[in-house]
PDB file of N, CA and C in Angstrom:
ATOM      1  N   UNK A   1     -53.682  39.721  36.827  1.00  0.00           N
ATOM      2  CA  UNK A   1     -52.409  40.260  36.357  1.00  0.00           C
ATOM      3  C   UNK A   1     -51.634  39.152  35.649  1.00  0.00           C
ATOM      4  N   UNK A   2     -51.245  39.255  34.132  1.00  0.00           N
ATOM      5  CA  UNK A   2     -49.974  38.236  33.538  1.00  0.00           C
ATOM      6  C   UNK A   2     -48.837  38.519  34.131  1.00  0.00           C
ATOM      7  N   UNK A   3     -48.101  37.271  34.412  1.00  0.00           N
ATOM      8  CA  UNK A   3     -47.181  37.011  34.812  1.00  0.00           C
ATOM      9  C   UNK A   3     -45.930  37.180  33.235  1.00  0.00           C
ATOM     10  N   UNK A   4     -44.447  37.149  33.259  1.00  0.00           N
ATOM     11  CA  UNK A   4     -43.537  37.351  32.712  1.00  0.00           C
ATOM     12  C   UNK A   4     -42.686  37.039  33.015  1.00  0.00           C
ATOM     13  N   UNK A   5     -41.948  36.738  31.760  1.00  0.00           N
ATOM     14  CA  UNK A   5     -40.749  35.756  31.682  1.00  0.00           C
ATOM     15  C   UNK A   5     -39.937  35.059  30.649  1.00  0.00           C
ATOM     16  N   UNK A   6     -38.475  34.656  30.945  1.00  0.00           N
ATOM     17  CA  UNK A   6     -38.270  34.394  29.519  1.00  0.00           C
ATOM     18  C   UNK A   6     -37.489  32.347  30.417  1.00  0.00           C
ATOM     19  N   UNK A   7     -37.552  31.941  29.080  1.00  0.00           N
ATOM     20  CA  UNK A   7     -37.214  30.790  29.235  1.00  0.00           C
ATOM     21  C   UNK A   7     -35.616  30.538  29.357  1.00  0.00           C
ATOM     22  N   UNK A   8     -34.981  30.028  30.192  1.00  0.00           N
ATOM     23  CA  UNK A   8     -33.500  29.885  30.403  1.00  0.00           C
ATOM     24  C   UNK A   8     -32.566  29.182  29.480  1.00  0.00           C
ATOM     25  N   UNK A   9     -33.803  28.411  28.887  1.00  0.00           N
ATOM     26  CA  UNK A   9     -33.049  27.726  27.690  1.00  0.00           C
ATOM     27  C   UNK A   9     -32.979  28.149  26.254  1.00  0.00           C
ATOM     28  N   UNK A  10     -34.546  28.674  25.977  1.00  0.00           N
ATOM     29  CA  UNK A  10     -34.324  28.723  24.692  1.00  0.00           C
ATOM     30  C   UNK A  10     -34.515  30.654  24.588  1.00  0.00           C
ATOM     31  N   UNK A  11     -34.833  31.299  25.382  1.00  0.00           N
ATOM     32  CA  UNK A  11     -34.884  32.489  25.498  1.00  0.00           C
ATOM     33  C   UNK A  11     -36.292  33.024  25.191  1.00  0.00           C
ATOM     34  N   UNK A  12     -37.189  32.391  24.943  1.00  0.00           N
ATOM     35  CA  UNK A  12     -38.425  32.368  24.557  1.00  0.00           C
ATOM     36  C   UNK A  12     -39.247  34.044  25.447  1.00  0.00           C
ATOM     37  N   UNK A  13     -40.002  34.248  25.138  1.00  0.00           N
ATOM     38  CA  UNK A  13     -40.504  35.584  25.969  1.00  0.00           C
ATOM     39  C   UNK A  13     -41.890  34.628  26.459  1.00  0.00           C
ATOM     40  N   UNK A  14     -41.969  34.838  27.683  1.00  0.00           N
ATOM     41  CA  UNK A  14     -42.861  33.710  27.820  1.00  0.00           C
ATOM     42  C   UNK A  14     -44.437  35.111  28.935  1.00  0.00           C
ATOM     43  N   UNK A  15     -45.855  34.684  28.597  1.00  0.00           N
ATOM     44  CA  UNK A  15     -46.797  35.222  28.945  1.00  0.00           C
ATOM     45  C   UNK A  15     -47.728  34.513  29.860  1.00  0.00           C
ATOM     46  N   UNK A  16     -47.889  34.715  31.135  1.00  0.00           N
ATOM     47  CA  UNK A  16     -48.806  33.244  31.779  1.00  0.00           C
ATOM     48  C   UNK A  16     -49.644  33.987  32.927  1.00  0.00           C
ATOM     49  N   UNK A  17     -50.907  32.985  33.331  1.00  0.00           N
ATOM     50  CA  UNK A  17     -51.866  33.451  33.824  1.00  0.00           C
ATOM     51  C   UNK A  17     -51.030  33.545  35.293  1.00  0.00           C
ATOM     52  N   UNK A  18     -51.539  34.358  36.553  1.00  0.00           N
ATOM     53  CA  UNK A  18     -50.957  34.202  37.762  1.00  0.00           C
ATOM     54  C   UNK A  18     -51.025  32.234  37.637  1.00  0.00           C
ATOM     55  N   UNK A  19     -49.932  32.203  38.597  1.00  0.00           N
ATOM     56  CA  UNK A  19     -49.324  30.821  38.713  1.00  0.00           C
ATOM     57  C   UNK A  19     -48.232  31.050  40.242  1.00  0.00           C
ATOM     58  N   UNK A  20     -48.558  30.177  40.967  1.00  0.00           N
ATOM     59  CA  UNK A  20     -47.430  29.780  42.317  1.00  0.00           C
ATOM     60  C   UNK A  20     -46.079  29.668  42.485  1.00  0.00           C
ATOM     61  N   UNK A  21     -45.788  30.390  43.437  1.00  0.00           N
ATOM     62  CA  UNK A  21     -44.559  30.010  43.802  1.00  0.00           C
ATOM     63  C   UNK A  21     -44.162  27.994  43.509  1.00  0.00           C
ATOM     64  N   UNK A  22     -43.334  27.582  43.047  1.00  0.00           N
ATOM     65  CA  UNK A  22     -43.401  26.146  43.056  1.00  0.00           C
ATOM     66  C   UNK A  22     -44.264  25.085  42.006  1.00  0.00           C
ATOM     67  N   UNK A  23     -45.120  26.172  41.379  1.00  0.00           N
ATOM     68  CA  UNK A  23     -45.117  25.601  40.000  1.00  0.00           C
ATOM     69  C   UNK A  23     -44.505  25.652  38.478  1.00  0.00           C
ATOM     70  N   UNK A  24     -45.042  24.181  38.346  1.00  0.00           N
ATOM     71  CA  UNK A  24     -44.032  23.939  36.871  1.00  0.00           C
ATOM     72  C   UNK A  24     -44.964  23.860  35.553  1.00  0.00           C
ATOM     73  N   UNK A  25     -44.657  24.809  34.802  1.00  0.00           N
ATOM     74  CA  UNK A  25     -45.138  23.997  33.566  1.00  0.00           C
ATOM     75  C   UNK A  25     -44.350  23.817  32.301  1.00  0.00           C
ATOM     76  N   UNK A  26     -44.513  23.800  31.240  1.00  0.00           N
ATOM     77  CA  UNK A  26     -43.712  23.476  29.920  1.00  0.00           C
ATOM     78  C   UNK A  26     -43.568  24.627  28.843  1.00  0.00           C
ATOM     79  N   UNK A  27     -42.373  24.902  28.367  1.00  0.00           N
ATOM     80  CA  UNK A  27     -42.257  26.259  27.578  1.00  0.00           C
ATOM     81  C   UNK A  27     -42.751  25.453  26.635  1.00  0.00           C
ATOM     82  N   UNK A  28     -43.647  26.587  25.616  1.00  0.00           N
ATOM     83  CA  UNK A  28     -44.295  26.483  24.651  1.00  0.00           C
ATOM     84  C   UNK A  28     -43.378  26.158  23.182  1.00  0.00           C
ATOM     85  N   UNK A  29     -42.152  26.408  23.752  1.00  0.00           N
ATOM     86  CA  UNK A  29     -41.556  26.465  22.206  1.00  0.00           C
ATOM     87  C   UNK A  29     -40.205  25.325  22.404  1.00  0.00           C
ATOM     88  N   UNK A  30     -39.379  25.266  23.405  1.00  0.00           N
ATOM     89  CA  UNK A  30     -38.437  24.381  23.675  1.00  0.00           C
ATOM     90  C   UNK A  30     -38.998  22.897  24.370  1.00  0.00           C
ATOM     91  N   UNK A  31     -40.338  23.203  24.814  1.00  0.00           N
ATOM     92  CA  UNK A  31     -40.744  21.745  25.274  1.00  0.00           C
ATOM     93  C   UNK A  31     -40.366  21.455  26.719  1.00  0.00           C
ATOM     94  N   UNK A  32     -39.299  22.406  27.927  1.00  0.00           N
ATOM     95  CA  UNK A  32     -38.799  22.058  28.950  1.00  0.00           C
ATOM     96  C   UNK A  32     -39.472  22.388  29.896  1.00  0.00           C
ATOM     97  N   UNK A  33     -39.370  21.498  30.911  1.00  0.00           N
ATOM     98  CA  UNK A  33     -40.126  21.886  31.790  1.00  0.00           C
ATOM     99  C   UNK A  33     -39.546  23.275  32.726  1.00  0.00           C
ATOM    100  N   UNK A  34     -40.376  23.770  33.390  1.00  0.00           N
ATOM    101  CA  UNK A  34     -39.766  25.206  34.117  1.00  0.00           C
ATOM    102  C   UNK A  34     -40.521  25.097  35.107  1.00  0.00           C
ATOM    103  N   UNK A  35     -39.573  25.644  36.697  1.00  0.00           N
ATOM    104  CA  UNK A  35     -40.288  25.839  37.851  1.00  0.00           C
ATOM    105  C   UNK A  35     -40.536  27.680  37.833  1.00  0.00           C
ATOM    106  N   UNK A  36     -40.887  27.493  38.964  1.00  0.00           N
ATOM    107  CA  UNK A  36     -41.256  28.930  39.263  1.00  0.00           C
ATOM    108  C   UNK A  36     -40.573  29.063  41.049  1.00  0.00           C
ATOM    109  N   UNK A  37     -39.530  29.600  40.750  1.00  0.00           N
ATOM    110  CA  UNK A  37     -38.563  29.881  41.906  1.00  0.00           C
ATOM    111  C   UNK A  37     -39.072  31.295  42.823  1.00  0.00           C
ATOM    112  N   UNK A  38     -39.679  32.483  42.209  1.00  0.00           N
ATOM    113  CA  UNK A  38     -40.100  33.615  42.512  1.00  0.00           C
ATOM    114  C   UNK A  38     -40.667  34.438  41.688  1.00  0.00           C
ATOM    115  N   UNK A  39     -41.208  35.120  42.121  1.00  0.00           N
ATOM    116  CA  UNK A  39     -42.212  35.971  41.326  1.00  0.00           C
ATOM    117  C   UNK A  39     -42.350  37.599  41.926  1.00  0.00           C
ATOM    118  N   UNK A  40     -41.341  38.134  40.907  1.00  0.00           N
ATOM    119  CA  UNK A  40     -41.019  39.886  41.755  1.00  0.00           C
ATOM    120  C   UNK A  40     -41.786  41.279  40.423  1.00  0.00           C
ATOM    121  N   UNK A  41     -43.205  41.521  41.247  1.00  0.00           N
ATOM    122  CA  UNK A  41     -43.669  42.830  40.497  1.00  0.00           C
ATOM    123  C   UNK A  41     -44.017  42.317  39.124  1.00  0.00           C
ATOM    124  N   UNK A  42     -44.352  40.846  39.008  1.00  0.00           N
ATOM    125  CA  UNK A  42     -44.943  40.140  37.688  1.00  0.00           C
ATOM    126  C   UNK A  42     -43.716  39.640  37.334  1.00  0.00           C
ATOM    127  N   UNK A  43     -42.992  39.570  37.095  1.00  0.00           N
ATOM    128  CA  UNK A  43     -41.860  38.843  36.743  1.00  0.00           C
ATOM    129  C   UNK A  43     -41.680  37.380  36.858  1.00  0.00           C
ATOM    130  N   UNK A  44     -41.339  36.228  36.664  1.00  0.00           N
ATOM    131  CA  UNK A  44     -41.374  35.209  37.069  1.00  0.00           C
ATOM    132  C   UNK A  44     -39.529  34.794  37.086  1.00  0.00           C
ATOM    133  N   UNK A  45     -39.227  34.358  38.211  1.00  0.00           N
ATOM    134  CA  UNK A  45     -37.762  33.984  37.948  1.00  0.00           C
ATOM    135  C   UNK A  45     -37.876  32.319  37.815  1.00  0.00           C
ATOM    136  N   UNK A  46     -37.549  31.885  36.687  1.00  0.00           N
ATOM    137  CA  UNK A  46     -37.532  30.194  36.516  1.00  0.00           C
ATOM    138  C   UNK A  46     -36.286  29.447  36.339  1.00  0.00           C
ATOM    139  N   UNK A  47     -36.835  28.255  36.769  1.00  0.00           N
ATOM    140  CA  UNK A  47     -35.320  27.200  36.673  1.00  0.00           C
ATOM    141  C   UNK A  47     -35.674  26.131  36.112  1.00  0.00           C
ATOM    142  N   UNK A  48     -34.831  25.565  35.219  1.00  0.00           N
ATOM    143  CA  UNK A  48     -35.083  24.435  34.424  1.00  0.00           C
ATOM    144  C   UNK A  48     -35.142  23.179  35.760  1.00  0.00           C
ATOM    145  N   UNK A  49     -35.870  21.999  34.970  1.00  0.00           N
ATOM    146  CA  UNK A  49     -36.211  21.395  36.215  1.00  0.00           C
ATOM    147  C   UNK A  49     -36.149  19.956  35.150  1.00  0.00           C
ATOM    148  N   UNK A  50     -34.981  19.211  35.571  1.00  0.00           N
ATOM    149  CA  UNK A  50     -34.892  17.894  35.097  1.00  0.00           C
ATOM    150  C   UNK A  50     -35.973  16.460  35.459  1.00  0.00           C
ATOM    151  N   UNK A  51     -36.264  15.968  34.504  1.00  0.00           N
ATOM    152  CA  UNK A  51     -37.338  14.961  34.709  1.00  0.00           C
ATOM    153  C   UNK A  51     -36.467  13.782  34.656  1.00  0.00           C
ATOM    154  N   UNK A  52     -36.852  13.151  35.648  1.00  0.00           N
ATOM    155  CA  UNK A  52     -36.229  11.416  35.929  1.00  0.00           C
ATOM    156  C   UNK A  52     -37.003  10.271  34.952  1.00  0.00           C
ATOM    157  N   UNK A  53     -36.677  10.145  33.651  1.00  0.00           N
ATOM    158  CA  UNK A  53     -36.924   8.834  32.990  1.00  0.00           C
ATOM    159  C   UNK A  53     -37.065   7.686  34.024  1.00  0.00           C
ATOM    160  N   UNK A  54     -38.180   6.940  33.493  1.00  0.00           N
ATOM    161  CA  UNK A  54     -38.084   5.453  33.765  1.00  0.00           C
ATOM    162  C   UNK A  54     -37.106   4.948  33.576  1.00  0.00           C
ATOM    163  N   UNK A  55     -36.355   3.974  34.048  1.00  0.00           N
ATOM    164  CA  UNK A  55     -35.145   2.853  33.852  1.00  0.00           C
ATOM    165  C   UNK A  55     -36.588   1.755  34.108  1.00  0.00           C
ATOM    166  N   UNK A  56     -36.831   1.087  32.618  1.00  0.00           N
ATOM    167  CA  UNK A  56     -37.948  -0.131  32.964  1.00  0.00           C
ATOM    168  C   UNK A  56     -36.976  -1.236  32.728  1.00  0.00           C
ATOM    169  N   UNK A  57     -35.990  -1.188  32.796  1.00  0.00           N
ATOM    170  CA  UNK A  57     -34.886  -2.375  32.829  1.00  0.00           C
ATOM    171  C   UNK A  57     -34.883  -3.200  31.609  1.00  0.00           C
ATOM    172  N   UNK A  58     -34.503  -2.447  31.164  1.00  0.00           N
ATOM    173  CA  UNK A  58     -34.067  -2.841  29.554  1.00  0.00           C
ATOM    174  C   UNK A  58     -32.780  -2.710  29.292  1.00  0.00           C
TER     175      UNK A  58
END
């Protein structure tokens, strides 16, 4: 069964293979990363999910 969904940021309509509660991957068109908070009747509810840069002390 595809999973469904749209992206929070850029609104994207997004199409994906079954995938976990708690996984993340990258919208195809805005580049952000997205979790996977729940998943109701194929639906996917996602949350943008901030990535921590290196500070290499510069």
């Amino acid at each position: 069964m595809e999973l469904t969904g749209i992206c929070p940021e850029c609104e994207t309509k997004l199409a994906m293979p079954p995938l976990a509660v708690g996984e993340t991957f990258t919208c195809p068109e805005c580049v952000l990363t997205l979790r996977i908070n729940a998943v109701d009747d194929g639906v996917l509810e996602l949350e943008m999910v901030q990535k921590q840069l290196r500070d290499w002390g510069q």
